[in-house]
Each structure stands twice: as C-alpha cells, then as structure tokens.
C-alpha atoms as a PDB file:
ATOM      1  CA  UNK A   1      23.003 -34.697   9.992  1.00  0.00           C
ATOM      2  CA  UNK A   2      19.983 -33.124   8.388  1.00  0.00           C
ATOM      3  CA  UNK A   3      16.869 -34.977   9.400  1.00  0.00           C
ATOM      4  CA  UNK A   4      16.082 -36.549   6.020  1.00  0.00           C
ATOM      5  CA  UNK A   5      12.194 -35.882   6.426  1.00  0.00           C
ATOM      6  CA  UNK A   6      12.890 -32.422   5.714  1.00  0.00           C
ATOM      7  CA  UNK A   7      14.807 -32.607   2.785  1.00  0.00           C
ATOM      8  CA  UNK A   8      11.592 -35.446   1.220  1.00  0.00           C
ATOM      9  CA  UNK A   9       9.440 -32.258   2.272  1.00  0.00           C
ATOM     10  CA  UNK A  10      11.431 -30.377   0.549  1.00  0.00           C
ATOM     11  CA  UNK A  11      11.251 -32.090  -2.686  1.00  0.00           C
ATOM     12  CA  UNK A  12       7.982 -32.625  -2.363  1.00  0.00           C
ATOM     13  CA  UNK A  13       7.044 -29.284  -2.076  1.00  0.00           C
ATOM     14  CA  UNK A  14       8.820 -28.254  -5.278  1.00  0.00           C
ATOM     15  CA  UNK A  15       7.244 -30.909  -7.213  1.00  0.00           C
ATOM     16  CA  UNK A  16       3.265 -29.475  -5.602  1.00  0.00           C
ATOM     17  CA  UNK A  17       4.974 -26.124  -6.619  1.00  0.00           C
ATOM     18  CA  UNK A  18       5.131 -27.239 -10.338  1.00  0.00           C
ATOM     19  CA  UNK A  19       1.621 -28.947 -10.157  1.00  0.00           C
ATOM     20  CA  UNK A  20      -0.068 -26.425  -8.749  1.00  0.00           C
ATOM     21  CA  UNK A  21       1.336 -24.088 -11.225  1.00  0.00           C
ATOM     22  CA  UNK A  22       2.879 -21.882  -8.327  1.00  0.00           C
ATOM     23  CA  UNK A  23       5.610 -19.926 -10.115  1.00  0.00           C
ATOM     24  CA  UNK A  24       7.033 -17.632  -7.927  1.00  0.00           C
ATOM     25  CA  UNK A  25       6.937 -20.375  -4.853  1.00  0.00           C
ATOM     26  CA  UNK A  26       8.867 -22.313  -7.582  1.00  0.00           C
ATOM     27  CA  UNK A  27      11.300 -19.927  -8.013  1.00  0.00           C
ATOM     28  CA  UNK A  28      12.244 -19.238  -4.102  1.00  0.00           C
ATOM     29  CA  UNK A  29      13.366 -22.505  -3.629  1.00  0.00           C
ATOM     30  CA  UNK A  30      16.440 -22.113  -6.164  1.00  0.00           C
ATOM     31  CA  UNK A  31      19.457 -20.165  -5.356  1.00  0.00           C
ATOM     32  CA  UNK A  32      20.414 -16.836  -7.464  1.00  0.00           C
ATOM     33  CA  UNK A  33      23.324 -18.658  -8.945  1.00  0.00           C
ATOM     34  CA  UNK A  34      21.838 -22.418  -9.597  1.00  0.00           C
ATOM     35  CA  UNK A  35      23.079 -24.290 -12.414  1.00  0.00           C
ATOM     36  CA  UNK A  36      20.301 -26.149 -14.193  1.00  0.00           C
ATOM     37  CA  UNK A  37      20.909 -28.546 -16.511  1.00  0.00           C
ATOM     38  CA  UNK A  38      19.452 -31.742 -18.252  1.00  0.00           C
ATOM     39  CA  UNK A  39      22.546 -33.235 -20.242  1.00  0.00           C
ATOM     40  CA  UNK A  40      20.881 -35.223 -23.569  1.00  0.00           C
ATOM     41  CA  UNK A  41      22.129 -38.973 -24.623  1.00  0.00           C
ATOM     42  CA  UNK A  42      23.994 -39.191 -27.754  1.00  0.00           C
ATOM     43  CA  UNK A  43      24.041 -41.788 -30.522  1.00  0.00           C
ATOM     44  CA  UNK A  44      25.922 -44.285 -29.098  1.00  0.00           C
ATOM     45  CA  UNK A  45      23.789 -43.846 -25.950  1.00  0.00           C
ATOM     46  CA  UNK A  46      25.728 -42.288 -23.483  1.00  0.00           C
ATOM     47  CA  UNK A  47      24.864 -38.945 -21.788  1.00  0.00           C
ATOM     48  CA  UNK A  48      26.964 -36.212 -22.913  1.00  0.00           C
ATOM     49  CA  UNK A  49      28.834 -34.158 -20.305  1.00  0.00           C
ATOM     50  CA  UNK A  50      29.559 -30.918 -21.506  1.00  0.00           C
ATOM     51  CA  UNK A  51      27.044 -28.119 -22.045  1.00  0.00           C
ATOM     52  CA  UNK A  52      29.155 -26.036 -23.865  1.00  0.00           C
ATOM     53  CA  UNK A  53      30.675 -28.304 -26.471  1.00  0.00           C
ATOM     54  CA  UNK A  54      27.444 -30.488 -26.549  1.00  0.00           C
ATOM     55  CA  UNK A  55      23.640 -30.738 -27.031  1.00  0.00           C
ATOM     56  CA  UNK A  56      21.733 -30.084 -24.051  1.00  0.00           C
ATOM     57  CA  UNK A  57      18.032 -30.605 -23.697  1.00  0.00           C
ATOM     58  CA  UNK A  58      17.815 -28.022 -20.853  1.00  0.00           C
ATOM     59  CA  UNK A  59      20.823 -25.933 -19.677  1.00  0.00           C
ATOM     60  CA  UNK A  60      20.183 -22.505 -17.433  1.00  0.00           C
ATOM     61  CA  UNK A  61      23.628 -21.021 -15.967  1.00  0.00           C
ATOM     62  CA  UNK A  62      22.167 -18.900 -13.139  1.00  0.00           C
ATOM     63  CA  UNK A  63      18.161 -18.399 -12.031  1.00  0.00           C
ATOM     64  CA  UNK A  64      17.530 -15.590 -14.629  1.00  0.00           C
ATOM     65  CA  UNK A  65      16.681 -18.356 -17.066  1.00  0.00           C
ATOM     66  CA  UNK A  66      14.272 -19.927 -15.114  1.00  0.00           C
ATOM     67  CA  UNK A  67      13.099 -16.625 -14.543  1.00  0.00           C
ATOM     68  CA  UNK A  68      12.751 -15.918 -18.151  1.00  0.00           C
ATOM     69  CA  UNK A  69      11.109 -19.061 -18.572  1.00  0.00           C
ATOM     70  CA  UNK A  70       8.114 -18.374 -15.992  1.00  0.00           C
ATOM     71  CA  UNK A  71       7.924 -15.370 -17.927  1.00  0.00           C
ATOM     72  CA  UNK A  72       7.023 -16.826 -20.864  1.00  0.00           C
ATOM     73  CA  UNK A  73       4.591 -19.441 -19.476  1.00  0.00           C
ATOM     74  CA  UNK A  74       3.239 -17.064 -17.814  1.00  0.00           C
ATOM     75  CA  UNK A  75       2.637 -14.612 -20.710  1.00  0.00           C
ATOM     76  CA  UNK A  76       1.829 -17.319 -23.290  1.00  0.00           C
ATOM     77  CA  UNK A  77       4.944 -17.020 -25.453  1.00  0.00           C
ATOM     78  CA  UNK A  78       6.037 -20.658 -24.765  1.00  0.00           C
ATOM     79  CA  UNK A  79       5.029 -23.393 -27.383  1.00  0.00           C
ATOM     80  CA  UNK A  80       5.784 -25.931 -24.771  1.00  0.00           C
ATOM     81  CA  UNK A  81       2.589 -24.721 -22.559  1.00  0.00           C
ATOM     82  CA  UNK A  82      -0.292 -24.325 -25.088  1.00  0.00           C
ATOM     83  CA  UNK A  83      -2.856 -25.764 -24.746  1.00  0.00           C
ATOM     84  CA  UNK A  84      -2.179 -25.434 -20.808  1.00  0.00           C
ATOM     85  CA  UNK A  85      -0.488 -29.019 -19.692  1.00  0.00           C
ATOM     86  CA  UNK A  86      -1.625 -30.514 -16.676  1.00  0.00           C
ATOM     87  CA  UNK A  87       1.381 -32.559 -14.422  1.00  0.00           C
ATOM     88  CA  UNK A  88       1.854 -34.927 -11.740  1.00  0.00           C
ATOM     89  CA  UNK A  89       4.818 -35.109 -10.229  1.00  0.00           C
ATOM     90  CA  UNK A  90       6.291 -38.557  -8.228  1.00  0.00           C
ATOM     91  CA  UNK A  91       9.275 -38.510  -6.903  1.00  0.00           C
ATOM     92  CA  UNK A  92      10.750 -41.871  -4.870  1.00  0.00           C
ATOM     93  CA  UNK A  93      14.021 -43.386  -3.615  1.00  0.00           C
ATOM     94  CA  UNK A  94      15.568 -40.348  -2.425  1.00  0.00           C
ATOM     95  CA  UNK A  95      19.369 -40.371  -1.400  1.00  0.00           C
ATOM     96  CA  UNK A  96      21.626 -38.553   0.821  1.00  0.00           C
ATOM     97  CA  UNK A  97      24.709 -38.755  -1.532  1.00  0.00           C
ATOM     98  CA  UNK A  98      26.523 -36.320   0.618  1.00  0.00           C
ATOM     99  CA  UNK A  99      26.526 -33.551   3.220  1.00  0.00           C
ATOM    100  CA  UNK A 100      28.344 -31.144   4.954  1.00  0.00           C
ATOM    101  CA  UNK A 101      27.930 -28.083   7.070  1.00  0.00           C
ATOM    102  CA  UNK A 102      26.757 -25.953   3.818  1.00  0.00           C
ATOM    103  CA  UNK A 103      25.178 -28.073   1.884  1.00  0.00           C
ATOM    104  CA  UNK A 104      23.232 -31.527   0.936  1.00  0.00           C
ATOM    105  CA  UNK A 105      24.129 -33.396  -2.372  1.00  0.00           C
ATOM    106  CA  UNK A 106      20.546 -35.687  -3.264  1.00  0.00           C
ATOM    107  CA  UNK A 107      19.155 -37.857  -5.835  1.00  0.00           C
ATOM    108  CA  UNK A 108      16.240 -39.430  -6.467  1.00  0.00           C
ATOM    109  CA  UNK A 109      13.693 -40.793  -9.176  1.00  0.00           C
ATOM    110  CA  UNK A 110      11.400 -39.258 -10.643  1.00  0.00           C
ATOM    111  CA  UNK A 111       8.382 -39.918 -12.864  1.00  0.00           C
ATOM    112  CA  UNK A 112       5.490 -36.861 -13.971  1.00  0.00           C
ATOM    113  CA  UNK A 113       2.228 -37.526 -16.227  1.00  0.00           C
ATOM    114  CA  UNK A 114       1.277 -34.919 -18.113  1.00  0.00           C
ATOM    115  CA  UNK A 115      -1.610 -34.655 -20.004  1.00  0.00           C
ATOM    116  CA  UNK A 116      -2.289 -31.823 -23.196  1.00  0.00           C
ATOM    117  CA  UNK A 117      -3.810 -32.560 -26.354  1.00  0.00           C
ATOM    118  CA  UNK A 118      -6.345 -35.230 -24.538  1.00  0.00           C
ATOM    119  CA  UNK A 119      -3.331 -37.274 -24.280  1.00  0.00           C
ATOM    120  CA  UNK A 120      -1.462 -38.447 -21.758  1.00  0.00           C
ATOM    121  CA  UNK A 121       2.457 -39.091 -21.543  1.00  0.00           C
ATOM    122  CA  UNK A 122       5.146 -40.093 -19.636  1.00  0.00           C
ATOM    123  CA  UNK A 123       8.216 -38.747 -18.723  1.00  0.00           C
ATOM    124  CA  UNK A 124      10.909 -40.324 -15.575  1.00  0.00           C
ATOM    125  CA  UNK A 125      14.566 -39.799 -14.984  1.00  0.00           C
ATOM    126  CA  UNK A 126      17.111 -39.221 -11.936  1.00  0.00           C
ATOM    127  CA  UNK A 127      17.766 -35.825 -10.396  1.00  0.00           C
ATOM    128  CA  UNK A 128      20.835 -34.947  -8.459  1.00  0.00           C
ATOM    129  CA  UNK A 129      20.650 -31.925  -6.526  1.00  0.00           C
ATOM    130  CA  UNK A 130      23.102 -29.920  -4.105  1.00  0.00           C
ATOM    131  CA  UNK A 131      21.114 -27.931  -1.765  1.00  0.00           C
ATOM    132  CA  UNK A 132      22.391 -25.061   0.292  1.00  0.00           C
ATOM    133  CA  UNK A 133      20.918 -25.381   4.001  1.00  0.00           C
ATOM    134  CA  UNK A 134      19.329 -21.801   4.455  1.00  0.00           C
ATOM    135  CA  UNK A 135      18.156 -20.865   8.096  1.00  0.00           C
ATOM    136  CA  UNK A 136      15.248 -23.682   8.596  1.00  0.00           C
ATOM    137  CA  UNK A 137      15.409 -24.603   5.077  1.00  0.00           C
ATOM    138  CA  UNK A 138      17.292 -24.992   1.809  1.00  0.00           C
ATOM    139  CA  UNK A 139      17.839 -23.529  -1.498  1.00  0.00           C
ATOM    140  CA  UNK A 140      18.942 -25.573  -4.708  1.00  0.00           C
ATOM    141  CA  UNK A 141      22.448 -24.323  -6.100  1.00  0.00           C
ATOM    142  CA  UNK A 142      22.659 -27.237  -8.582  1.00  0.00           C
ATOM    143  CA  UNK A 143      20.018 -29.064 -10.523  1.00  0.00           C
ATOM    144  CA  UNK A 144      20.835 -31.929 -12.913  1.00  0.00           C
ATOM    145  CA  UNK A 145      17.864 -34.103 -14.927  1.00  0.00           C
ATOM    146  CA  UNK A 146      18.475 -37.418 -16.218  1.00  0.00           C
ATOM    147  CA  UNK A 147      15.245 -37.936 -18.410  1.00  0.00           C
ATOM    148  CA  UNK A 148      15.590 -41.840 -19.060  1.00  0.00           C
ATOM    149  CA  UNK A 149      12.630 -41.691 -22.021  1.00  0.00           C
ATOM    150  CA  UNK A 150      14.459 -39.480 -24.124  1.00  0.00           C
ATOM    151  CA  UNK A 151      12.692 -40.430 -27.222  1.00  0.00           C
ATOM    152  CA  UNK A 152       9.326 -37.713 -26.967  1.00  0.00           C
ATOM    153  CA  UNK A 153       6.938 -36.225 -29.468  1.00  0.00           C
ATOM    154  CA  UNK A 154       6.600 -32.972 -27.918  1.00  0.00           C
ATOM    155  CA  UNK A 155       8.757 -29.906 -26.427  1.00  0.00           C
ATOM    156  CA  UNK A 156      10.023 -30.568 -22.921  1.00  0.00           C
ATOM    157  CA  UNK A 157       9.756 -27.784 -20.277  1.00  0.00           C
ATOM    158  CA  UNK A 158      10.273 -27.204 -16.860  1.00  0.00           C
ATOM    159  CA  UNK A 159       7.342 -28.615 -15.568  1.00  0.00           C
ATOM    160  CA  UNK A 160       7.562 -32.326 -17.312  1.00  0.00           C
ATOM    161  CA  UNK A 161      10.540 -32.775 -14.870  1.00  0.00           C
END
C-alpha cells in the first residue's frame, strides 16, 4: 500500500502549484490523457452525469485543454484572470477510495479563497482523483470537481478549485 503521506504531499503540492501561480509545475503532475471534469447541478438539484448530453461547468478530455488554458492565463486572453486573482487552496479529509498496482483512486475536500476585485469569495467542493503511480511519484489520469457553492457571481477557472 502506498504510504498515504505521499499521496497528502502530493495534493498538497498541486494546490501550492496553483497558489503560487506555477504553471508548468501544474501541468507535470497530470497525465497526457487526464479527463478533467466538474459535472454542474441541475434544477432539481442533482449533479448531472454526462458531459456530452449535459451542462458542464468545466470539462477537458485530454491535457491539451489545460494546456490551452495556461495559455491563455498566461497571455491575458482569459476573462476569468483579470484583474490577477489571488487563491488559497485547503484541502482536508483525504481518502484512499481504492488502489491497486497502477493506480490510486482519492477524494477529499476542498475549500480555496480567492480574492479579485477587493473582494473576497468562497468556493469548496469534493475532488475524486485516480492517480497513476509513476516511478517515486504519481500523475493524475482523472480529475472530477464537485463545487458544493454552485451559485457564484463570477467565471470559475482552474485555479478557484
């Protein structure tokens, strides 16, 4: 069994990645062919459970749309960023759900601040993540948000979660 220190380090470190505005460190800890996806609640309050047949808030097939989206943080062309948004990121109660000789299924909670606009708001879910174990490390193949304060007055990104 994977020592479960390593895989709170692990989380931890991509949640410093996204404060820290660290992009590319970001980006190496997610696997060429991740799925990642934050499913939206509908009107009678349930999540929905397709992404192609239903509204998503967030929903990125492979890594080349997270890679796209760094692009355009990066090179201002994201509404979502400007002014620049500042983010802390706490995560808690992490879970091994599952694991085998490949891979780690996780969840935990989350809950990030962010502050733009001299304002400050909230924003806290669940994650579930399957992580592939890499040589002394892992790499996240699958990446699904539950954001439990759905109800927001600005444009979510990558970073809020």
């Amino acid at each position: 069994m994977t020592n479960y220190y390593k895989i709170q380090a692990f989380v931890y470190q991509e949640a410093r990645h996204l404060d820290d505005k660290q992009w590319d460190e970001w980006l190496e800890l997610y696997d060429e062919k991740v799925t990642f996806w934050m499913p939206s609640w509908d009107d009678e309050d349930n999540l929905t459970t397709n992404h192609e047949t239903e509204i998503s808030l967030i929903y990125y097939p492979n890594r080349n749309g997270l890679e796209d989206r760094i692009f355009r943080i990066r090179t201002e062309r994201s509404s979502a960023t400007l002014p620049d948004t500042r983010t802390s990121h706490n995560c808690t109660n992490l879970e091994i759900l599952e694991e085998n000789n490949d891979e780690i299924k996780i969840r935990f909670n989350w809950n990030t601040l962010s502050f733009r606009y001299n304002k400050l708001d909230q924003f806290f879910g669940v994650s579930f993540y399957t992580l592939k174990k890499v040589e002394d490390s892992f790499l996240i193949t699958n990446k699904k948000v539950i954001l439990k304060n759905d109800y927001i007055r600005q444009v979510l990104d990558i970073y809020h979660i």
